[in-house]
PDB file of N, CA and C in Angstrom:
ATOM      1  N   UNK A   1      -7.935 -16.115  -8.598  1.00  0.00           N
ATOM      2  CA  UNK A   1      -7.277 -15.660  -7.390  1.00  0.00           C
ATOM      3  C   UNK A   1      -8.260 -14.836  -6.565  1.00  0.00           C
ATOM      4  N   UNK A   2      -8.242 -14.647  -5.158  1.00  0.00           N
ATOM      5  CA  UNK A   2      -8.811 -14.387  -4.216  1.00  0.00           C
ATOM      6  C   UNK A   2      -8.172 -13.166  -3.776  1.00  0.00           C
ATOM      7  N   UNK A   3      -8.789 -12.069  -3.717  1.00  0.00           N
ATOM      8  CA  UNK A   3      -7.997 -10.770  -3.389  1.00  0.00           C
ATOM      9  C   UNK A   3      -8.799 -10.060  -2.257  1.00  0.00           C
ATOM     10  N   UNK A   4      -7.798  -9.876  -1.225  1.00  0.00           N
ATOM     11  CA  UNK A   4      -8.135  -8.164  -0.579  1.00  0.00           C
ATOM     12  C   UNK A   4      -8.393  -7.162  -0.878  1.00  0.00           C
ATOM     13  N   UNK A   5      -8.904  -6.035  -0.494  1.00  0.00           N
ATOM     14  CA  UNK A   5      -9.092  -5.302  -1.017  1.00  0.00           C
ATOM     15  C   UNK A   5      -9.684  -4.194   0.160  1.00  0.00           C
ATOM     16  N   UNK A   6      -8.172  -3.199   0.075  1.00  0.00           N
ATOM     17  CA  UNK A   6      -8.017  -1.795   1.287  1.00  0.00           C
ATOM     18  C   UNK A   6      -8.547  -0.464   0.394  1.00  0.00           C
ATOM     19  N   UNK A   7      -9.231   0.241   0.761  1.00  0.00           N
ATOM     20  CA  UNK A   7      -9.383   1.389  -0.126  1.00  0.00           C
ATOM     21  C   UNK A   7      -9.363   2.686   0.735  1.00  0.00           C
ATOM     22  N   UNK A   8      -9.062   3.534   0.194  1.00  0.00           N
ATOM     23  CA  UNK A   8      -8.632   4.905   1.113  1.00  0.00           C
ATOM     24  C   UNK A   8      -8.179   4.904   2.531  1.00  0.00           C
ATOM     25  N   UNK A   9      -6.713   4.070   2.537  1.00  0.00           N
ATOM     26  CA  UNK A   9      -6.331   3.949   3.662  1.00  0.00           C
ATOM     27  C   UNK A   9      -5.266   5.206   4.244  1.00  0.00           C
ATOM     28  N   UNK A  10      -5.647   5.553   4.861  1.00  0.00           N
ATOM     29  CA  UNK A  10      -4.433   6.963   5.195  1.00  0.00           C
ATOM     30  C   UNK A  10      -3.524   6.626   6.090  1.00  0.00           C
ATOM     31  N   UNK A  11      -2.368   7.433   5.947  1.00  0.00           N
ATOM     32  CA  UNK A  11      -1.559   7.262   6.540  1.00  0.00           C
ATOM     33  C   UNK A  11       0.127   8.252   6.408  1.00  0.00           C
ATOM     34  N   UNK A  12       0.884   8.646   7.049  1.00  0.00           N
ATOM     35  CA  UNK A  12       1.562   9.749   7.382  1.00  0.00           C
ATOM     36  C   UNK A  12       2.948   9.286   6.853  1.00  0.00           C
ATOM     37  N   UNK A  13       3.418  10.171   6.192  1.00  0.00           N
ATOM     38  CA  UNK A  13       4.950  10.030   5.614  1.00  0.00           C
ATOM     39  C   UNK A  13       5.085  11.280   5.306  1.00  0.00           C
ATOM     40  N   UNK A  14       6.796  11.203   5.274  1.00  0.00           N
ATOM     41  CA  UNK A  14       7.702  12.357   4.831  1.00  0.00           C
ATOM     42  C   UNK A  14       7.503  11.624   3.021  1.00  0.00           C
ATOM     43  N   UNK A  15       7.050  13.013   2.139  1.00  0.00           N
ATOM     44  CA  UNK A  15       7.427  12.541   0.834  1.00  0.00           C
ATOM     45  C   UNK A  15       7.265  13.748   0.138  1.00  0.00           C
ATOM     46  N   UNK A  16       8.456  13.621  -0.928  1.00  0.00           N
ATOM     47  CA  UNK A  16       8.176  14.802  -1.923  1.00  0.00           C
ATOM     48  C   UNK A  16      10.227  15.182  -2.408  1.00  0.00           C
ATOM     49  N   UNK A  17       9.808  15.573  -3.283  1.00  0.00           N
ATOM     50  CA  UNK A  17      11.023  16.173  -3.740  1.00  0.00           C
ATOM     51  C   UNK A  17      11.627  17.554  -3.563  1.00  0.00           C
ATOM     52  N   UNK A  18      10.557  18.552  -3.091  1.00  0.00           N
ATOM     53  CA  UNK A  18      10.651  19.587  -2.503  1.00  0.00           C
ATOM     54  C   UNK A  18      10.722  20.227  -1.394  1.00  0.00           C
ATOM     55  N   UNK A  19      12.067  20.897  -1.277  1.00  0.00           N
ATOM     56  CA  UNK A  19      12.376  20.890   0.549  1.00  0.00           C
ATOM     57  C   UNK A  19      10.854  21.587   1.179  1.00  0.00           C
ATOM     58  N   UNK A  20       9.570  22.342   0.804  1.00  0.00           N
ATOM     59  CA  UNK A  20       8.792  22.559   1.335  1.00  0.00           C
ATOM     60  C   UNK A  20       7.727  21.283   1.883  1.00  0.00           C
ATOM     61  N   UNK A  21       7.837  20.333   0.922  1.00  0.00           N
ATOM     62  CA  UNK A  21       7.008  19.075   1.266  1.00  0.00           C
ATOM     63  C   UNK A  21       7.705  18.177   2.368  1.00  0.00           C
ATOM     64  N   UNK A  22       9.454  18.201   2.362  1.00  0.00           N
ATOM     65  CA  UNK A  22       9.862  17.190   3.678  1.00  0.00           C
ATOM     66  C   UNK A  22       9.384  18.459   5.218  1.00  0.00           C
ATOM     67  N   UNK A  23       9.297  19.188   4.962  1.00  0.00           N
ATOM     68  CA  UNK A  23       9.398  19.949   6.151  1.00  0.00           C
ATOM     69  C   UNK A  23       8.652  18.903   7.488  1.00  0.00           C
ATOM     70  N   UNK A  24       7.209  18.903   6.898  1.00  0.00           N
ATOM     71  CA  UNK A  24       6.678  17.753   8.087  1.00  0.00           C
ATOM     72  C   UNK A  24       5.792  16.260   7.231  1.00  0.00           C
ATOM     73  N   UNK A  25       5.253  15.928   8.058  1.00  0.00           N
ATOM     74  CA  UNK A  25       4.791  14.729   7.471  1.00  0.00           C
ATOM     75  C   UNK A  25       3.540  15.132   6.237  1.00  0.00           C
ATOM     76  N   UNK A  26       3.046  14.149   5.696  1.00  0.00           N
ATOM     77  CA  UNK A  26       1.632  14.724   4.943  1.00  0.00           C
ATOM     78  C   UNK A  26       0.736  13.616   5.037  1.00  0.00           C
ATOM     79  N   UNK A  27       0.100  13.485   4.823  1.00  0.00           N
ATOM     80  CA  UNK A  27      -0.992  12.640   4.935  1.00  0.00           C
ATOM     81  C   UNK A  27      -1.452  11.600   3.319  1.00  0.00           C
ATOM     82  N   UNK A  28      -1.142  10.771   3.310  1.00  0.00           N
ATOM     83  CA  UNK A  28      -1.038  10.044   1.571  1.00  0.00           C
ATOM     84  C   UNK A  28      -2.214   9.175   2.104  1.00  0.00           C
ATOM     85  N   UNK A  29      -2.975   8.611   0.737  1.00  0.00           N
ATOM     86  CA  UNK A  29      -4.176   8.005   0.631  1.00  0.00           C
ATOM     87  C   UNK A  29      -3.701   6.540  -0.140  1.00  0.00           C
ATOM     88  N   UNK A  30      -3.487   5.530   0.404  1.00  0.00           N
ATOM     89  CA  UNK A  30      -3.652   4.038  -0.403  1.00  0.00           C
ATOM     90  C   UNK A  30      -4.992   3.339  -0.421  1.00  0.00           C
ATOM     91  N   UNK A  31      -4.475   2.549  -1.889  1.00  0.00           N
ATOM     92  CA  UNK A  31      -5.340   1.796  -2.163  1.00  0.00           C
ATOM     93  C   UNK A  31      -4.576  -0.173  -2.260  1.00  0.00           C
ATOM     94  N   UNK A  32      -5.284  -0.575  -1.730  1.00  0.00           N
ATOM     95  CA  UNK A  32      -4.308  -2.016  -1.743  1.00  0.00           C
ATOM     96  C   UNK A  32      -5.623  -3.472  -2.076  1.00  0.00           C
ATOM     97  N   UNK A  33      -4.940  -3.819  -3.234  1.00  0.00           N
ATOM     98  CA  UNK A  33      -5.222  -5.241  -3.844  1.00  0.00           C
ATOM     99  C   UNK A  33      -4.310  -6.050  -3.699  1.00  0.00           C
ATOM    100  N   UNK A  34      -4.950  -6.902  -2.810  1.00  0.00           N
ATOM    101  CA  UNK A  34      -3.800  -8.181  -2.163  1.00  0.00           C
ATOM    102  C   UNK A  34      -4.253  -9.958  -2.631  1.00  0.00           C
ATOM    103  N   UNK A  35      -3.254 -10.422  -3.337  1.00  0.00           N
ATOM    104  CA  UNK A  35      -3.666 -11.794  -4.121  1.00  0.00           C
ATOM    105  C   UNK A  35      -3.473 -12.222  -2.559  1.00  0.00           C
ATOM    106  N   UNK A  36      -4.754 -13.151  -2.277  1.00  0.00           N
ATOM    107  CA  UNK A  36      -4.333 -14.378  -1.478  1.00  0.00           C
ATOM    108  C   UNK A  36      -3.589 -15.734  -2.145  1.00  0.00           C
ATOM    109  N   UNK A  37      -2.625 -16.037  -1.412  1.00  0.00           N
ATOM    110  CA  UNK A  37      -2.288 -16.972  -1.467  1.00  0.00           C
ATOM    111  C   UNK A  37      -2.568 -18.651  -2.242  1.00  0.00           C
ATOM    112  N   UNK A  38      -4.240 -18.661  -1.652  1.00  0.00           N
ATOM    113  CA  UNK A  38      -4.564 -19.560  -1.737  1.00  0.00           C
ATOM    114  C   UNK A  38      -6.369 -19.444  -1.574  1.00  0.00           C
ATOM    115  N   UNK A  39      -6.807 -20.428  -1.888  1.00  0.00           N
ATOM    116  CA  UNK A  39      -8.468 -20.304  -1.839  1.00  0.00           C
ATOM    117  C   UNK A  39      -9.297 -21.305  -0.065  1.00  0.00           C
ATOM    118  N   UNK A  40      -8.007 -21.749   0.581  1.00  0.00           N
ATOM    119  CA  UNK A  40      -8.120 -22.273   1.510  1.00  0.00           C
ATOM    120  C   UNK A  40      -8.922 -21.607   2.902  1.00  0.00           C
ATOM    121  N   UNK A  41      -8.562 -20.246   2.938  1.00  0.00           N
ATOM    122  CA  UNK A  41      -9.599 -19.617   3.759  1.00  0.00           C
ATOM    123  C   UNK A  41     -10.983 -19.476   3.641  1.00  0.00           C
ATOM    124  N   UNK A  42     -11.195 -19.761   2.426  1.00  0.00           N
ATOM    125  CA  UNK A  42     -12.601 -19.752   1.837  1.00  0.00           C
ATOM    126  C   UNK A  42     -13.520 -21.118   2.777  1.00  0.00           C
ATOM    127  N   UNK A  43     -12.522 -21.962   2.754  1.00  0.00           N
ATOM    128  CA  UNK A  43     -13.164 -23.684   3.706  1.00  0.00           C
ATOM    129  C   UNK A  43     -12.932 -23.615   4.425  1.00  0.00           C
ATOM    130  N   UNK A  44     -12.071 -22.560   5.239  1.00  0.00           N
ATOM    131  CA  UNK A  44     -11.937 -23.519   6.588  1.00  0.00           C
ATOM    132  C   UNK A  44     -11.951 -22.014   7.919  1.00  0.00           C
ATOM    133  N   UNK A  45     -12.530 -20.953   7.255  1.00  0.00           N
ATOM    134  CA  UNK A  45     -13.021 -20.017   7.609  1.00  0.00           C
ATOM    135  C   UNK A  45     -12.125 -19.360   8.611  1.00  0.00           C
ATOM    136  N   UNK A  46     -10.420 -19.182   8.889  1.00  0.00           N
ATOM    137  CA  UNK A  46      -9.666 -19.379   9.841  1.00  0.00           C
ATOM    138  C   UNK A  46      -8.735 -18.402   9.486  1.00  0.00           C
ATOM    139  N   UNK A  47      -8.123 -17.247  10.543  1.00  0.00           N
ATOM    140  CA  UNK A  47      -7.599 -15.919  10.105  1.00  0.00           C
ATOM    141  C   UNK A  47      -6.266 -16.171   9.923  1.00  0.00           C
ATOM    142  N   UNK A  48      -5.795 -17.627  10.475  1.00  0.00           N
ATOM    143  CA  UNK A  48      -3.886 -18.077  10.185  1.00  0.00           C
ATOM    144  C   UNK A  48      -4.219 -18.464   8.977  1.00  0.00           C
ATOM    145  N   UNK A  49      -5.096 -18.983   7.871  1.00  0.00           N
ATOM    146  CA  UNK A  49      -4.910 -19.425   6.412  1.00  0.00           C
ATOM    147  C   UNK A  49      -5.386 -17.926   5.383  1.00  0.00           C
ATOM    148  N   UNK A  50      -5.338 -16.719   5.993  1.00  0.00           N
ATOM    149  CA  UNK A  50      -5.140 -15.805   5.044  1.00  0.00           C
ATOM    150  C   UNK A  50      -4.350 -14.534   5.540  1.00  0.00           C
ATOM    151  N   UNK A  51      -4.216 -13.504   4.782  1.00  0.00           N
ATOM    152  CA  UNK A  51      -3.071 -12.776   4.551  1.00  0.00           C
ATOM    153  C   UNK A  51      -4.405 -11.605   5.847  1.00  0.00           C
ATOM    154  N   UNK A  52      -4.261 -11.303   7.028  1.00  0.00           N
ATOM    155  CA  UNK A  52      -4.840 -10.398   7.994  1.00  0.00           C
ATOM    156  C   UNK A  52      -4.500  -9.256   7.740  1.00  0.00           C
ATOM    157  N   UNK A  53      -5.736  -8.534   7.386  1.00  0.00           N
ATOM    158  CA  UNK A  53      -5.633  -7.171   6.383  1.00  0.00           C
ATOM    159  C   UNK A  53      -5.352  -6.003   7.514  1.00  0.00           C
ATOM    160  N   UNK A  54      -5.837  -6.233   8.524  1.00  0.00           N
ATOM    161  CA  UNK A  54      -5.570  -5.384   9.652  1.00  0.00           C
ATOM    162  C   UNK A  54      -4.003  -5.505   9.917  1.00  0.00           C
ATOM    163  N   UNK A  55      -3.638  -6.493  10.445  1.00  0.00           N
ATOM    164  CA  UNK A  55      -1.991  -6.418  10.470  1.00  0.00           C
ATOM    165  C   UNK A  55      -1.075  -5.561   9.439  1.00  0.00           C
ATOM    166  N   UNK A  56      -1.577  -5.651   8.313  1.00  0.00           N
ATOM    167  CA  UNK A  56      -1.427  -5.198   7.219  1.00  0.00           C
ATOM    168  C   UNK A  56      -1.424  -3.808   7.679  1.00  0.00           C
ATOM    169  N   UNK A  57      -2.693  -3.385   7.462  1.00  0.00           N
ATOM    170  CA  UNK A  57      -2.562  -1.932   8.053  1.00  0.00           C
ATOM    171  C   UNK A  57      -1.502  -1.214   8.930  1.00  0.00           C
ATOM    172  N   UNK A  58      -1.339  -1.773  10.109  1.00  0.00           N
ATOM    173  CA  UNK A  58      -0.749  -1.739  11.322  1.00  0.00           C
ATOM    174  C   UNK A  58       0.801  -1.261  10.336  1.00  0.00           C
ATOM    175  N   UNK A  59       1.165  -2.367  10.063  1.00  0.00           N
ATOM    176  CA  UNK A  59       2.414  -2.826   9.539  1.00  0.00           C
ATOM    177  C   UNK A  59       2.840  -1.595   8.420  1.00  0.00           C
ATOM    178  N   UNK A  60       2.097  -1.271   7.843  1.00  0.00           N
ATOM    179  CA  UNK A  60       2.001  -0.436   6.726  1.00  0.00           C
ATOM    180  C   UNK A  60       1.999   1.117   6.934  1.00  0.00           C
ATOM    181  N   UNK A  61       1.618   1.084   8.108  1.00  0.00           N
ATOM    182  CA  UNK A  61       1.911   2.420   8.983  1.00  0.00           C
ATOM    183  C   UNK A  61       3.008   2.808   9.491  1.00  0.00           C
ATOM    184  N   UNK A  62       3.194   1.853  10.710  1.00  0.00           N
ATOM    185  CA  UNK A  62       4.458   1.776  10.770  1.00  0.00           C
ATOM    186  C   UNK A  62       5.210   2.016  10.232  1.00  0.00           C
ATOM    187  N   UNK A  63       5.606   1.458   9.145  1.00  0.00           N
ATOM    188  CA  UNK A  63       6.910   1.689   8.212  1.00  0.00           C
ATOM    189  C   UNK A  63       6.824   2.761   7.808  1.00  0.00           C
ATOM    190  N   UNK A  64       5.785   3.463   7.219  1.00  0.00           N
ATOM    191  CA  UNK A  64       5.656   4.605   6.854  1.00  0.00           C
ATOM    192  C   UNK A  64       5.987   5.801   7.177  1.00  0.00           C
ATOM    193  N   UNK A  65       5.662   5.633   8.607  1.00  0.00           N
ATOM    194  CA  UNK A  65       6.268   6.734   9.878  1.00  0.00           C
ATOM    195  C   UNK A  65       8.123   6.442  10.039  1.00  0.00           C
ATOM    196  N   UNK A  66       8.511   5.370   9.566  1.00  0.00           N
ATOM    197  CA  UNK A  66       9.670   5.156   9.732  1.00  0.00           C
ATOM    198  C   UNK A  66      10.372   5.886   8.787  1.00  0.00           C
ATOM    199  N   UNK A  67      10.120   5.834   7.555  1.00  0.00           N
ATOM    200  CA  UNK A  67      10.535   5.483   6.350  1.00  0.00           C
ATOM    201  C   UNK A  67      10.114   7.167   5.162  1.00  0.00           C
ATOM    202  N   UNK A  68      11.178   7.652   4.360  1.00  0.00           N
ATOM    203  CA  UNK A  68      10.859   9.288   3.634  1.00  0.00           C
ATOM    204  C   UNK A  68      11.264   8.718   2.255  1.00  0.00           C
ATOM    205  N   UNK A  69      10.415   9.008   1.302  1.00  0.00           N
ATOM    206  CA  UNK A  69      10.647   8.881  -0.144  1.00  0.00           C
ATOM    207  C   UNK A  69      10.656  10.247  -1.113  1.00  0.00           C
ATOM    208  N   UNK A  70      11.306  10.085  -1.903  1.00  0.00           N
ATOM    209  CA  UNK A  70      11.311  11.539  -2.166  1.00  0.00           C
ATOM    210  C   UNK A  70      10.098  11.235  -3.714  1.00  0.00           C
ATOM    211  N   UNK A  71       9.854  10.154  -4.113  1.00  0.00           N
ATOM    212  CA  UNK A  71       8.821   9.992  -4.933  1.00  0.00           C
ATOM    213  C   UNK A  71       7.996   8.732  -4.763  1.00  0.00           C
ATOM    214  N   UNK A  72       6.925   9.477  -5.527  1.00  0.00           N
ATOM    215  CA  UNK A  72       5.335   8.320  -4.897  1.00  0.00           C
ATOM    216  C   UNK A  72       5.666   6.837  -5.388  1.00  0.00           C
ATOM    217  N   UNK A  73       6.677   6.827  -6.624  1.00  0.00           N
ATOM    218  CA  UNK A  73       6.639   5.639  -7.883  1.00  0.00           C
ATOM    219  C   UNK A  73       7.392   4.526  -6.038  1.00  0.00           C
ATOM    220  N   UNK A  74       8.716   5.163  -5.939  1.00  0.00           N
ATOM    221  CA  UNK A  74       9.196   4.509  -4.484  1.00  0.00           C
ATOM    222  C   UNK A  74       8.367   4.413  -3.672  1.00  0.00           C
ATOM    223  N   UNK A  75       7.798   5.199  -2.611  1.00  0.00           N
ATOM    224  CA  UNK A  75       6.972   4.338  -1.929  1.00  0.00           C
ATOM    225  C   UNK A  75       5.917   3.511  -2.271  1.00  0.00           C
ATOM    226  N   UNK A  76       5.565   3.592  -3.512  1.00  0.00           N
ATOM    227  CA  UNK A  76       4.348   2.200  -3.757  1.00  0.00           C
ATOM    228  C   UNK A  76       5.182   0.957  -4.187  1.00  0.00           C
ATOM    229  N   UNK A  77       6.733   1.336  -4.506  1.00  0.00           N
ATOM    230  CA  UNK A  77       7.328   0.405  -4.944  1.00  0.00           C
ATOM    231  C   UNK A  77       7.572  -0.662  -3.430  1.00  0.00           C
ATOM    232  N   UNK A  78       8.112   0.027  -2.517  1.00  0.00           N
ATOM    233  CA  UNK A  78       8.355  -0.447  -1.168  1.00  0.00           C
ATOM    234  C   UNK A  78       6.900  -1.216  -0.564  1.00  0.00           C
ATOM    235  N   UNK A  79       5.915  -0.583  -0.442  1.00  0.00           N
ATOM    236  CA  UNK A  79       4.476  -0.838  -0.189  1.00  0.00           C
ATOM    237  C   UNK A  79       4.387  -1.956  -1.108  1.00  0.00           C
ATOM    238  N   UNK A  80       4.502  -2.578  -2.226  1.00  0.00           N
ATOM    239  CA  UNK A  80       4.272  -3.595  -3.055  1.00  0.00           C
ATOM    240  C   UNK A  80       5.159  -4.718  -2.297  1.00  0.00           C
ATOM    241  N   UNK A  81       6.394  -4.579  -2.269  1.00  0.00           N
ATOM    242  CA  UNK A  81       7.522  -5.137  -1.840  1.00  0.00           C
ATOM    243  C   UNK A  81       7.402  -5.715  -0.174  1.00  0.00           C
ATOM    244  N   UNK A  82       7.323  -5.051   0.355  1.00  0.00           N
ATOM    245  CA  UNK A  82       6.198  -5.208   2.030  1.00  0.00           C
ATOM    246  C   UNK A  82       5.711  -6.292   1.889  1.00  0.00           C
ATOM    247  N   UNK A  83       4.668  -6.212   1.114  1.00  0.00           N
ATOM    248  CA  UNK A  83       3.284  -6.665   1.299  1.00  0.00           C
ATOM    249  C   UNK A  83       3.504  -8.023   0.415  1.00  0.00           C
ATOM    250  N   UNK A  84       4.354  -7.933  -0.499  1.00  0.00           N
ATOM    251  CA  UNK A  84       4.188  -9.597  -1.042  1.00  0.00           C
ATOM    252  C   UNK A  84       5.174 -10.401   0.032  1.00  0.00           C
ATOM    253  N   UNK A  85       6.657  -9.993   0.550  1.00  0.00           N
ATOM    254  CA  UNK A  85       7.556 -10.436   1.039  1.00  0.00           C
ATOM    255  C   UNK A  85       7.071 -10.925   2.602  1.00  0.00           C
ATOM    256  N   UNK A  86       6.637  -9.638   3.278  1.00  0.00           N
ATOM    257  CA  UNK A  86       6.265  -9.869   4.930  1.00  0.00           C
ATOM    258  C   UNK A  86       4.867 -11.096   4.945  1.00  0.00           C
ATOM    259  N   UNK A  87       3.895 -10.768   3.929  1.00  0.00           N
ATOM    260  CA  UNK A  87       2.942 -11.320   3.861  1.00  0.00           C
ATOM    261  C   UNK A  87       2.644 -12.727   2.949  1.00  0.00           C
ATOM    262  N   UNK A  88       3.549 -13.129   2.441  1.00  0.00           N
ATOM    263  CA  UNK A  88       3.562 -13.972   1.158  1.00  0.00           C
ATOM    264  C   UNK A  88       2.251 -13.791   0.202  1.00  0.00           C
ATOM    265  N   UNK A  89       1.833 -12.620  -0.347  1.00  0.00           N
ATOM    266  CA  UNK A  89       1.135 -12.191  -1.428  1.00  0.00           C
ATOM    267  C   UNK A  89       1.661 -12.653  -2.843  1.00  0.00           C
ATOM    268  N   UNK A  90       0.924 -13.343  -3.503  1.00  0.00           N
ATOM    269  CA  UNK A  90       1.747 -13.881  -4.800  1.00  0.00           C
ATOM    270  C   UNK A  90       1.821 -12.772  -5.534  1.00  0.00           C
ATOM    271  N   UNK A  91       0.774 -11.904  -5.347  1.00  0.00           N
ATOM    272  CA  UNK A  91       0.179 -10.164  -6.370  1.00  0.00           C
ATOM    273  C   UNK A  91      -0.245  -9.325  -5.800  1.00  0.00           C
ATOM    274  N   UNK A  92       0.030  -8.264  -5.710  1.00  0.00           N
ATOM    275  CA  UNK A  92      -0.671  -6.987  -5.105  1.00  0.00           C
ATOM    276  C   UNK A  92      -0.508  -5.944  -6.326  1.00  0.00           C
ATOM    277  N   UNK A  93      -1.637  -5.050  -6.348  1.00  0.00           N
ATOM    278  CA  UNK A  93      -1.737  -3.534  -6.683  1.00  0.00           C
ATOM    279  C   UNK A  93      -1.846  -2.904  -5.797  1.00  0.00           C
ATOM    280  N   UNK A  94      -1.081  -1.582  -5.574  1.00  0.00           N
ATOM    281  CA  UNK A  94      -0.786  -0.270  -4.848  1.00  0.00           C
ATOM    282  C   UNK A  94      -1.262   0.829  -5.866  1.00  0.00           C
ATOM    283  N   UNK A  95      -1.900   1.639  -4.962  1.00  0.00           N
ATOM    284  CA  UNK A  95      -1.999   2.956  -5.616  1.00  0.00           C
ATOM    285  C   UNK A  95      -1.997   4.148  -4.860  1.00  0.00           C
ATOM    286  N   UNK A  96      -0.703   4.771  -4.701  1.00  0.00           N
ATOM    287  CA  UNK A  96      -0.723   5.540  -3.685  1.00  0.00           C
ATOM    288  C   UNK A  96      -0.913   7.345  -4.094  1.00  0.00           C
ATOM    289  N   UNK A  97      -1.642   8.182  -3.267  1.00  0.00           N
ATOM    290  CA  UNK A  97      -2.510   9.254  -3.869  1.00  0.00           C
ATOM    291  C   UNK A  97      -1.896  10.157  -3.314  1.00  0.00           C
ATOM    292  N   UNK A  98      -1.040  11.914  -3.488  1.00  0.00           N
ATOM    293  CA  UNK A  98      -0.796  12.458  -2.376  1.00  0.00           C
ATOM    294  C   UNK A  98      -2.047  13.798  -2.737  1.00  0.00           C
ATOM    295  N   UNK A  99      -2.945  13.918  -1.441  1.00  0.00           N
ATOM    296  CA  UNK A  99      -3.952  14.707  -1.717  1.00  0.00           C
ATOM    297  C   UNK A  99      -3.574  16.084  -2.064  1.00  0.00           C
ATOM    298  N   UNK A 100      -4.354  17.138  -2.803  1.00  0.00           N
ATOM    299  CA  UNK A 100      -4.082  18.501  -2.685  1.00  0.00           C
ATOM    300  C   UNK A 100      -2.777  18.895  -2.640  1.00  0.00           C
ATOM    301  N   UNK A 101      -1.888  18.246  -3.613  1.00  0.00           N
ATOM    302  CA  UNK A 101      -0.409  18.888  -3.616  1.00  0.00           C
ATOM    303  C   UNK A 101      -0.363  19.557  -4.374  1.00  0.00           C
ATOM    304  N   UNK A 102      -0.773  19.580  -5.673  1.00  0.00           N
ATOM    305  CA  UNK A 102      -0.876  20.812  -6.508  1.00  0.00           C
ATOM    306  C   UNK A 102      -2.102  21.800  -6.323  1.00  0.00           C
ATOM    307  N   UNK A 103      -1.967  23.260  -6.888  1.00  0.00           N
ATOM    308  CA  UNK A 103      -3.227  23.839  -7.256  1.00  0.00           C
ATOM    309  C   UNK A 103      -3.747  23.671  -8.109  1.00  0.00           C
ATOM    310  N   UNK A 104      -5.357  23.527  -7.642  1.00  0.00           N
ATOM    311  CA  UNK A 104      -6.135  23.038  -8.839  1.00  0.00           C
ATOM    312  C   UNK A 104      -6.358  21.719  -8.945  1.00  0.00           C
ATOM    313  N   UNK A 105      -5.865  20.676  -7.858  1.00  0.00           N
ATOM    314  CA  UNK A 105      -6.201  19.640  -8.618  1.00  0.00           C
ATOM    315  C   UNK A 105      -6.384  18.580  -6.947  1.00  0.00           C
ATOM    316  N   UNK A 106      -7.172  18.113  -7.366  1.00  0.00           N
ATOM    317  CA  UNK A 106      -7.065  17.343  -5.909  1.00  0.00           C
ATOM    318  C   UNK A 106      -6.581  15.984  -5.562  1.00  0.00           C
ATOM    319  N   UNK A 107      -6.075  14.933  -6.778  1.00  0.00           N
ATOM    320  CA  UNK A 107      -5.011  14.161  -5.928  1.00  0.00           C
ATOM    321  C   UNK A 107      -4.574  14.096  -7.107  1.00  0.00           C
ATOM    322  N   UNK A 108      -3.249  13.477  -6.770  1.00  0.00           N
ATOM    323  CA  UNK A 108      -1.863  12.980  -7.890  1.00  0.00           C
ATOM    324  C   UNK A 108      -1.429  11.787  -7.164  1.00  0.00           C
ATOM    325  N   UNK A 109      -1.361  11.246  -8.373  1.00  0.00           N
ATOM    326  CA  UNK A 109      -1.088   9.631  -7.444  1.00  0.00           C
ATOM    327  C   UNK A 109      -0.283   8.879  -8.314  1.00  0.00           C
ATOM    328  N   UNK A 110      -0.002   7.768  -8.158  1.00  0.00           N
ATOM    329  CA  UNK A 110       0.633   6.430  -9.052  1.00  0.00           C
ATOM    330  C   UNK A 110      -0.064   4.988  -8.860  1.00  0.00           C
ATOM    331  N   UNK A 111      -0.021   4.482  -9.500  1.00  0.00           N
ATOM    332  CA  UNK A 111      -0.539   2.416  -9.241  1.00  0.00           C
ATOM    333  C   UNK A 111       0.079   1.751  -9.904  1.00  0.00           C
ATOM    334  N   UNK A 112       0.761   0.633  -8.788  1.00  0.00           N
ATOM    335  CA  UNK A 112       1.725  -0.514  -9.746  1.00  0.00           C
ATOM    336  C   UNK A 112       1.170  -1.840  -9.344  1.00  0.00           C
ATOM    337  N   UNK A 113       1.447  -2.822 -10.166  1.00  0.00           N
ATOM    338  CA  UNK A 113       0.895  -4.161  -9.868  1.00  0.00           C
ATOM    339  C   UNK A 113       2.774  -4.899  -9.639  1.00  0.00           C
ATOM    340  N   UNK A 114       2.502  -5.544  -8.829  1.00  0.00           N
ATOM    341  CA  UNK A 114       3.674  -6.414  -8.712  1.00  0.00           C
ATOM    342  C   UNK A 114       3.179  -7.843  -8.833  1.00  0.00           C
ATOM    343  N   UNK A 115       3.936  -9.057  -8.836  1.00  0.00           N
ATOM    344  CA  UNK A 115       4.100 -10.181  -9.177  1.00  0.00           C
ATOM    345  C   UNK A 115       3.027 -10.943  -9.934  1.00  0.00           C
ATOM    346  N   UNK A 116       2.323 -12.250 -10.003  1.00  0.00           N
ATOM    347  CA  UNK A 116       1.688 -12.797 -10.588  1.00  0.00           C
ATOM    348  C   UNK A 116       0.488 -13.300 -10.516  1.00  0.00           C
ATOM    349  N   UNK A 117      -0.432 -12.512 -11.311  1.00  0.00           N
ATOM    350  CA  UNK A 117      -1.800 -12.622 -11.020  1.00  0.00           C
ATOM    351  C   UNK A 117      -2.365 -13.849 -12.065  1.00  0.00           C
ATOM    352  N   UNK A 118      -3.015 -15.064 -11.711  1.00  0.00           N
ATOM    353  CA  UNK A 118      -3.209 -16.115 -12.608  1.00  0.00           C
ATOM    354  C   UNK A 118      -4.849 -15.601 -13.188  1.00  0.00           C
ATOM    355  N   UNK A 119      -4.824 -16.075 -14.326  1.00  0.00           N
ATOM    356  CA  UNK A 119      -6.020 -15.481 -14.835  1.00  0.00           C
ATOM    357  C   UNK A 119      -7.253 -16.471 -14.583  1.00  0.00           C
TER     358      UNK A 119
END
């Protein structure tokens, strides 16, 4: 399989379980591994036969600004869910980071793999 691959993508959401963290937005760090579809972009060199990582972005923002989770496991769950459904991704990994939320430590994060990665 043929994968994308987003790394330290930022981007703004309400998240947290603590009424001090919804107060305003924060700034979260993704990481995104995206199965292509297919190996067809590889021949025919053409941005309608693969999954447009920029749109992606766009798209991924968006929602984000839309959208408040009160835990990270949910929004990477949604972010997985996005990204195979809007995009027809057969597999993606998410790993979403929230910087400097604790003291002492500088990110806390989660990573899930969703659907089927062929070996």
């Amino acid at each position: 399989m043929d994968i994308i691959f987003l790394r330290e993508v930022r981007a703004d959401t309400v998240i947290g379980v603590y009424d001090w963290e919804r107060k305003a937005a924060q700034t979260i760090e993704i990481d995104l591994e995206i199965g292509i579809p297919s190996d067809t972009p590889c021949h025919s060199d053409d941005i309608g036969d693969t999954i447009h990582y920029g749109v992606v972005v766009e798209r991924l923002r968006q929602s984000l600004a839309e959208q408040h989770f009160l835990l990270i496991e949910a929004l990477a769950e949604h972010i997985a869910k996005m990204v195979r459904e809007e995009f027809g991704a057969p597999w993606v990994k998410v790993a979403v980071t929230k910087l400097g939320i604790l003291p002492g430590v500088k990110r806390v994060g989660v990573q899930i793999e969703r659907g089927h990665r062929p070996n």
